[in-house]
C-alpha atoms as a PDB file:
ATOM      1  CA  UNK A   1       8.620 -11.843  -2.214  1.00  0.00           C
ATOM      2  CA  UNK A   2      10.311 -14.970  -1.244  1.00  0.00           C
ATOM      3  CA  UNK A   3       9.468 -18.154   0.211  1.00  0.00           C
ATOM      4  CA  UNK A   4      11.914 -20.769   1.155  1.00  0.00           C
ATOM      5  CA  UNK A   5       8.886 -23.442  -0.260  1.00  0.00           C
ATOM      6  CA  UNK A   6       6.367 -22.923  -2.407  1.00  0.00           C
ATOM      7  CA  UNK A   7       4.351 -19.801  -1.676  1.00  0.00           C
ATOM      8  CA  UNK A   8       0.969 -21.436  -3.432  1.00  0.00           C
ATOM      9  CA  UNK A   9      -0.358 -23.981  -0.891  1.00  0.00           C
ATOM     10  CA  UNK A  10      -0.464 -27.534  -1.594  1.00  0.00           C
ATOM     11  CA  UNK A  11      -4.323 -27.326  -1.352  1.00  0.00           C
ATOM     12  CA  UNK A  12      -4.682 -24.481  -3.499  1.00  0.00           C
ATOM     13  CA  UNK A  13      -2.811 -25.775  -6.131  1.00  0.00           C
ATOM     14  CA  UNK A  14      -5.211 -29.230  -5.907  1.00  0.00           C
ATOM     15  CA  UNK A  15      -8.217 -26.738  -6.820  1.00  0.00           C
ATOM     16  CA  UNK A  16      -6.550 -25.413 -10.098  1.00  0.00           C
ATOM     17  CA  UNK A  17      -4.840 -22.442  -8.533  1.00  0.00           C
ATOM     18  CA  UNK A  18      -2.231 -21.566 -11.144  1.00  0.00           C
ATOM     19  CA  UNK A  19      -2.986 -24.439 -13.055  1.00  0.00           C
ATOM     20  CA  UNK A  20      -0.846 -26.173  -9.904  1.00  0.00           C
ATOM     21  CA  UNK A  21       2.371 -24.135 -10.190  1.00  0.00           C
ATOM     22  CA  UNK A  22       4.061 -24.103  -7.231  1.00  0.00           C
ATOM     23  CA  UNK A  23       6.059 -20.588  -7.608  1.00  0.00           C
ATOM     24  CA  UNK A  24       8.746 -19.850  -4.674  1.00  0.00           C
ATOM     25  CA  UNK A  25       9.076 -16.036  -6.103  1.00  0.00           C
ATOM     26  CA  UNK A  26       7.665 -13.320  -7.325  1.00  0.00           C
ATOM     27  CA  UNK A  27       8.440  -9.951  -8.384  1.00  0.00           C
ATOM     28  CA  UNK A  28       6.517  -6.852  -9.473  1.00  0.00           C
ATOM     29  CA  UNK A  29       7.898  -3.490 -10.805  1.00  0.00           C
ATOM     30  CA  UNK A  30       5.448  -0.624 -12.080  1.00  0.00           C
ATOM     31  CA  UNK A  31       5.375   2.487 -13.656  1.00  0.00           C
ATOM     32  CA  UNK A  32       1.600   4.116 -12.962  1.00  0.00           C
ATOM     33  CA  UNK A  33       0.295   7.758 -13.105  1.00  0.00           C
ATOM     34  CA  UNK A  34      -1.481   8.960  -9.418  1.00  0.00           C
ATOM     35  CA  UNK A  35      -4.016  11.561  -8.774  1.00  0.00           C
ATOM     36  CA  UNK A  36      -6.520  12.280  -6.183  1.00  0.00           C
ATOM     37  CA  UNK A  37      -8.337  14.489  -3.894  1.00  0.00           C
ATOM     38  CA  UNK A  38      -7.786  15.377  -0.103  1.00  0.00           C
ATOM     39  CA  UNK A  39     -10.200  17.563   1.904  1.00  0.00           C
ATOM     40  CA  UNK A  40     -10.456  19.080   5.004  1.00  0.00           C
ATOM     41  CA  UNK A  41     -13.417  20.385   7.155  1.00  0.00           C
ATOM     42  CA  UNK A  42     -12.588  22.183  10.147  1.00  0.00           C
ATOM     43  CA  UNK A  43     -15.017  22.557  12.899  1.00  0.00           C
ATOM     44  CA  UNK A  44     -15.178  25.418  15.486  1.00  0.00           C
ATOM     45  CA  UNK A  45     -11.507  26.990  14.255  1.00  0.00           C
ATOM     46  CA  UNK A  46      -9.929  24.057  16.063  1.00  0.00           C
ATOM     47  CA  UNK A  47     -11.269  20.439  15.289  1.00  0.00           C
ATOM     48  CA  UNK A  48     -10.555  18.992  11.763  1.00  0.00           C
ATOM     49  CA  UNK A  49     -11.888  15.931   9.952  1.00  0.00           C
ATOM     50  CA  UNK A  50      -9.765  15.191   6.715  1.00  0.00           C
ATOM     51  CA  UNK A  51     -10.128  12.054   3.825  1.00  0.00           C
ATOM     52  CA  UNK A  52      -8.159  11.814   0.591  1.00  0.00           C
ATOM     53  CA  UNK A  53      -8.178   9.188  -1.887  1.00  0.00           C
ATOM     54  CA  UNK A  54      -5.198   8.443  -4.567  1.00  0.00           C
ATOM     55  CA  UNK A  55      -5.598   6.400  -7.494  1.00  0.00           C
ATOM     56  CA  UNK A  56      -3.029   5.090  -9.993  1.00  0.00           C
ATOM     57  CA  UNK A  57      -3.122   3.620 -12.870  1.00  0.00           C
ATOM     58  CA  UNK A  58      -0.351   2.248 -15.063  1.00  0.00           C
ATOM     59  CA  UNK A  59       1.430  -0.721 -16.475  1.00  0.00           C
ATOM     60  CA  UNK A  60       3.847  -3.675 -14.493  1.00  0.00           C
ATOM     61  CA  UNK A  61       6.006  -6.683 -15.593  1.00  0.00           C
ATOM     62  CA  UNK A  62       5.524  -9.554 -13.316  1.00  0.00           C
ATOM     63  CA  UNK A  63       8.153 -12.716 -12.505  1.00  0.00           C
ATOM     64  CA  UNK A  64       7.268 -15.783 -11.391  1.00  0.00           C
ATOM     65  CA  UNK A  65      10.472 -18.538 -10.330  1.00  0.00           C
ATOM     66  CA  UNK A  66       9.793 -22.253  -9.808  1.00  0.00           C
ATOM     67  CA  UNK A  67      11.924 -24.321  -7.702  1.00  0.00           C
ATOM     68  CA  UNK A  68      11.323 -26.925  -9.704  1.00  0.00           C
ATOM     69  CA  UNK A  69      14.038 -26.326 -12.152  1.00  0.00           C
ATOM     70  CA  UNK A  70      11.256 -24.919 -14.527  1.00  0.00           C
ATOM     71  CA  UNK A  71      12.502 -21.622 -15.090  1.00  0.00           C
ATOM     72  CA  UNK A  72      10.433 -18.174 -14.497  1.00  0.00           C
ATOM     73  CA  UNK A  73       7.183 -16.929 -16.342  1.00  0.00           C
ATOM     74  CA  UNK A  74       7.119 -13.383 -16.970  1.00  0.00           C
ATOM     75  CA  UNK A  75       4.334 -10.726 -18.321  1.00  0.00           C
ATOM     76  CA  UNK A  76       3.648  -7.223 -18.916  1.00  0.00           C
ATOM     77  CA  UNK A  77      -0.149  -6.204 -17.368  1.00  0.00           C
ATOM     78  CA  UNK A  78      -1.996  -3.101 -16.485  1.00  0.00           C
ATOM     79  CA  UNK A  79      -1.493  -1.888 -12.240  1.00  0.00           C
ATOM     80  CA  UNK A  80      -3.939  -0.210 -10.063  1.00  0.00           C
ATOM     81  CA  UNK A  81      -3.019   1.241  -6.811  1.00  0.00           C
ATOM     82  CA  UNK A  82      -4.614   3.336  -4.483  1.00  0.00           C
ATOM     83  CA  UNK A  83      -4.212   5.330  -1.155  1.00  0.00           C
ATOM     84  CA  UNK A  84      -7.076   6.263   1.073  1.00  0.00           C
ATOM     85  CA  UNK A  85      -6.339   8.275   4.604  1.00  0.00           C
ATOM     86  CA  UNK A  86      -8.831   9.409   6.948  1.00  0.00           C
ATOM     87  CA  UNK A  87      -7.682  11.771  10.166  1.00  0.00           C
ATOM     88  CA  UNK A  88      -9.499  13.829  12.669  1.00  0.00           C
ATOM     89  CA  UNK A  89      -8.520  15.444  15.632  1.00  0.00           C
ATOM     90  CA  UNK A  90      -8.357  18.353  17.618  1.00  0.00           C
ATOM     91  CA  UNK A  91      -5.538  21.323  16.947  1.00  0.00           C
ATOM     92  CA  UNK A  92      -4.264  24.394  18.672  1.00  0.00           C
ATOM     93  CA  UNK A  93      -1.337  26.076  19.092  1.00  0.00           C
ATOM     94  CA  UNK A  94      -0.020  24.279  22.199  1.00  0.00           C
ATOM     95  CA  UNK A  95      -2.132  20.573  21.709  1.00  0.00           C
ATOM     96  CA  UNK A  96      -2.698  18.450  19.016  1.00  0.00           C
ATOM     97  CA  UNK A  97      -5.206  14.924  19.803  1.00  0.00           C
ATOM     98  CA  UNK A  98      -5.791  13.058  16.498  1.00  0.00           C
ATOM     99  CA  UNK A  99      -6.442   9.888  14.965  1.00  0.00           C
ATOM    100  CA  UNK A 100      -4.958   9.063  11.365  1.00  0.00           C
ATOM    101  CA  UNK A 101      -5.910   5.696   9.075  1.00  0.00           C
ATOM    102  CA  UNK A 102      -4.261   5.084   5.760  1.00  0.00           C
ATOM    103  CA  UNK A 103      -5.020   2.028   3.960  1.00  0.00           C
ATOM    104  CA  UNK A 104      -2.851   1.170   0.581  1.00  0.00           C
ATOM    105  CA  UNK A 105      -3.792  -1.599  -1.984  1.00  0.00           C
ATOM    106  CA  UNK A 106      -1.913  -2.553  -5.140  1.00  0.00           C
ATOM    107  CA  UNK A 107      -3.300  -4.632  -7.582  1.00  0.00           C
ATOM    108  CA  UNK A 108      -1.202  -5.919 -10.930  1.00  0.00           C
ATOM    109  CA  UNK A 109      -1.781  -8.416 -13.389  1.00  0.00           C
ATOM    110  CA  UNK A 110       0.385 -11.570 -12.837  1.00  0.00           C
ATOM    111  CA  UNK A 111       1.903 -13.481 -15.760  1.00  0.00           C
ATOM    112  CA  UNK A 112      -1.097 -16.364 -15.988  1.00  0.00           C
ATOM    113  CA  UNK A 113      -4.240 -15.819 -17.001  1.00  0.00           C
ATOM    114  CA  UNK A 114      -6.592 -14.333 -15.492  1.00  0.00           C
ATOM    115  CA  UNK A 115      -4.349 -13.991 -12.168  1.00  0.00           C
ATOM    116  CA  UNK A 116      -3.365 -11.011 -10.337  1.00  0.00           C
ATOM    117  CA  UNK A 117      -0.914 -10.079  -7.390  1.00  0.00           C
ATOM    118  CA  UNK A 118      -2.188  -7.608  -4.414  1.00  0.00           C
ATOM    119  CA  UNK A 119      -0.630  -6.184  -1.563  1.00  0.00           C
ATOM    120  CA  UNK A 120      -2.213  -4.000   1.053  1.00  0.00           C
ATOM    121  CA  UNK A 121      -0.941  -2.335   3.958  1.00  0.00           C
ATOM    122  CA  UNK A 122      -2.657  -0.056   6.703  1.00  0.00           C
ATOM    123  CA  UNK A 123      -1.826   1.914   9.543  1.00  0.00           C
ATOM    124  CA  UNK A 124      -3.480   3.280  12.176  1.00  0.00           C
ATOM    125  CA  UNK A 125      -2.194   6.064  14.701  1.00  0.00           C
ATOM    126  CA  UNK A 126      -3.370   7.684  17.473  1.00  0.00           C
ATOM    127  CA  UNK A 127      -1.606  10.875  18.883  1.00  0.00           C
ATOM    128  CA  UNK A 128      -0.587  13.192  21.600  1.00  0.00           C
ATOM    129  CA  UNK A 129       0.742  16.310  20.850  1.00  0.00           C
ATOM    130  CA  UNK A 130       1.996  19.076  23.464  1.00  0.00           C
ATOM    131  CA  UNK A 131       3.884  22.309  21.799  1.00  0.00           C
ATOM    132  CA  UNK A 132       6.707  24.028  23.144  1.00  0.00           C
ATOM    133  CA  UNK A 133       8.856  27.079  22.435  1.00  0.00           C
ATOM    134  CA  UNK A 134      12.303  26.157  22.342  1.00  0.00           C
ATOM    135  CA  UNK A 135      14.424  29.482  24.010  1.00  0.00           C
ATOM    136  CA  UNK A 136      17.409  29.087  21.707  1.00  0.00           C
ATOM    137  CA  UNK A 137      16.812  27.556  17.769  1.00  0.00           C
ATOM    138  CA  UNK A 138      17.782  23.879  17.528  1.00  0.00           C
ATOM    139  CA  UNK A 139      21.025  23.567  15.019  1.00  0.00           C
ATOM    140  CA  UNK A 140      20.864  27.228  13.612  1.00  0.00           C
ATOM    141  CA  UNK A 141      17.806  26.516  12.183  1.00  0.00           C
END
């Protein structure tokens, strides 16, 4: 990320955030091992509830720039990520009616002490589905 000022408010920084440094970037990169779990109960052959949950853990090297002519800080941390979705709906050969969340969080150690960086994204959808049969196959397929 990239601000075109300093991405630690001025008011923040009075309270000790940082110890007052007033970074304008900051970069992440990770390597991290996932698993998880996903699992789906069906109700009545056609209505479906689903949830999985994927954790990672692993290791990142953090950069911090100052526009202040004082250079970067860099650090190597651990990095803990995680993906949860949650869907239901309703499925049959010609409809499909469903809801789908997903929710992802990052979390890596940032090159001060005791500081970390997060980022955290959702989504939520909501379809509607009708089937057809197409009466020649689309591209040979």
């Amino acid at each position: 990320m990239r601000g075109d000022s300093a991405l630690v408010p001025y008011q923040a920084r009075e309270d000790g955030f940082y110890n007052g440094m007033a970074f304008t970037r900051a970069s992440n990169i990770s390597l991290a091992v996932n698993g998880g779990y996903a699992y789906t109960l069906v109700i009545a052959k056609h209505w479906f509830i689903t949830g999985s949950l994927a954790v990672a853990v692993g290791a990142n090297r953090s950069v911090l720039a100052f526009n202040e002519g004082s250079g970067k800080k860099h650090g190597f941390g651990w990095q803990i990520n995680n993906t949860l979705r949650i869907a239901a709906g309703y499925n049959s050969p010609k409809y499909y009616v469903g809801v789908h969340y997903v929710d992802i969080s990052t979390r890596g150690d940032a090159p001060h002490p005791r500081a970390y960086h997060t980022f955290g994204a959702g989504n939520l959808r909501f379809s509607i589905v009708r089937r057809f049969t197409m009466k020649k196959p689309i591209f040979g397929l």
